[in-house]
N, C-alpha and C. Protein backbone atom coordinates (compact mmCIF):
# COMPACT_ATOMS: atom_id res chain seq x y z
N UNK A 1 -94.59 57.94 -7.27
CA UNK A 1 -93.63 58.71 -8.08
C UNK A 1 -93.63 60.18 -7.66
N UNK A 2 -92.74 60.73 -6.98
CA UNK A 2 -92.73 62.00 -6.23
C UNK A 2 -91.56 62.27 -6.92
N UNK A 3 -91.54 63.69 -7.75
CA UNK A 3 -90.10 64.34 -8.26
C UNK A 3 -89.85 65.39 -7.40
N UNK A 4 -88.88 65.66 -6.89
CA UNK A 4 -88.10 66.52 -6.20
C UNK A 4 -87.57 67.58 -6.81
N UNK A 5 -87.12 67.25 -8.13
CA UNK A 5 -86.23 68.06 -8.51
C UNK A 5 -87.62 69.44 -8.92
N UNK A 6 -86.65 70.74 -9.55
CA UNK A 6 -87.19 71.46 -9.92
C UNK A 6 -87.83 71.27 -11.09
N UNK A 7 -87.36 70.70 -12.30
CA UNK A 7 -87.94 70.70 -13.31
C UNK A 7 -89.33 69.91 -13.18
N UNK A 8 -89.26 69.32 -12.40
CA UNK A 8 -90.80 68.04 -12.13
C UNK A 8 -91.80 68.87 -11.15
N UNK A 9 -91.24 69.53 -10.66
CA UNK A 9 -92.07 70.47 -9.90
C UNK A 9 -92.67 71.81 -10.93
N UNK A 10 -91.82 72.22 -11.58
CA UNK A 10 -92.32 73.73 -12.75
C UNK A 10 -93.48 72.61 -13.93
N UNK A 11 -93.16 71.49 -13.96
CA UNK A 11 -93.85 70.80 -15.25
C UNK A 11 -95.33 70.72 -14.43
N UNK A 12 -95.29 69.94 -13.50
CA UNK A 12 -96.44 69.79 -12.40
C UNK A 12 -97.05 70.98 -12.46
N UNK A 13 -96.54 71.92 -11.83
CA UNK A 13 -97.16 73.32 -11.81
C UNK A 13 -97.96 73.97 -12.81
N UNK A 14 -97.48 73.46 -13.75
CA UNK A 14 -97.58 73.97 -15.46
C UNK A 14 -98.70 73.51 -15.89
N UNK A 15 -99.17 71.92 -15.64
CA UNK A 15 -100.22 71.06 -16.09
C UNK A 15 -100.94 71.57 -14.85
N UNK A 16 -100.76 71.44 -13.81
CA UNK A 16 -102.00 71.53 -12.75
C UNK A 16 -102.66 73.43 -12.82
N UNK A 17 -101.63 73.86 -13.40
CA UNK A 17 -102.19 75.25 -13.29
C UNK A 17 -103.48 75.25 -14.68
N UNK A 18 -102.59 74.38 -15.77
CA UNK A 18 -103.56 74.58 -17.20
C UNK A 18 -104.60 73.63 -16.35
N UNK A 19 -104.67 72.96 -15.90
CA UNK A 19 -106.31 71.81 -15.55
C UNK A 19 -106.73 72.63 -14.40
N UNK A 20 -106.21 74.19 -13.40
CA UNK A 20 -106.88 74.58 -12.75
C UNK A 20 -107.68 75.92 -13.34
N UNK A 21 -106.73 75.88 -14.20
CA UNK A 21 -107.23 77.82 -14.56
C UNK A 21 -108.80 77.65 -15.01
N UNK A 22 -109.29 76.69 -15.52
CA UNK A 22 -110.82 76.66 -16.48
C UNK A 22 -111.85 76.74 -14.79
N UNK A 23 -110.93 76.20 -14.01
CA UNK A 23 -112.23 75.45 -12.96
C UNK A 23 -112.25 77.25 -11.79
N UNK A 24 -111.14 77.41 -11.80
CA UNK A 24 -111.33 78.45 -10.76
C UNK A 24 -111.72 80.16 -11.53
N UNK A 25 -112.09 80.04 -13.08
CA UNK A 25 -112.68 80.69 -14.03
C UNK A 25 -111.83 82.04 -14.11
């Protein structure tokens, strides 16, 4: 399941940034 569009990409971004921000402190 690969989204292309923009909105699937800003949502992605959105969750992977909240599950990165704790780890990269």
């Amino acid at each position: 399941m690969m989204m292309a569009t923009q909105e699937g990409r800003v949502r992605i971004e959105q969750l992977y940034g909240e599950c990165a921000a704790p780890l990269q402190g």
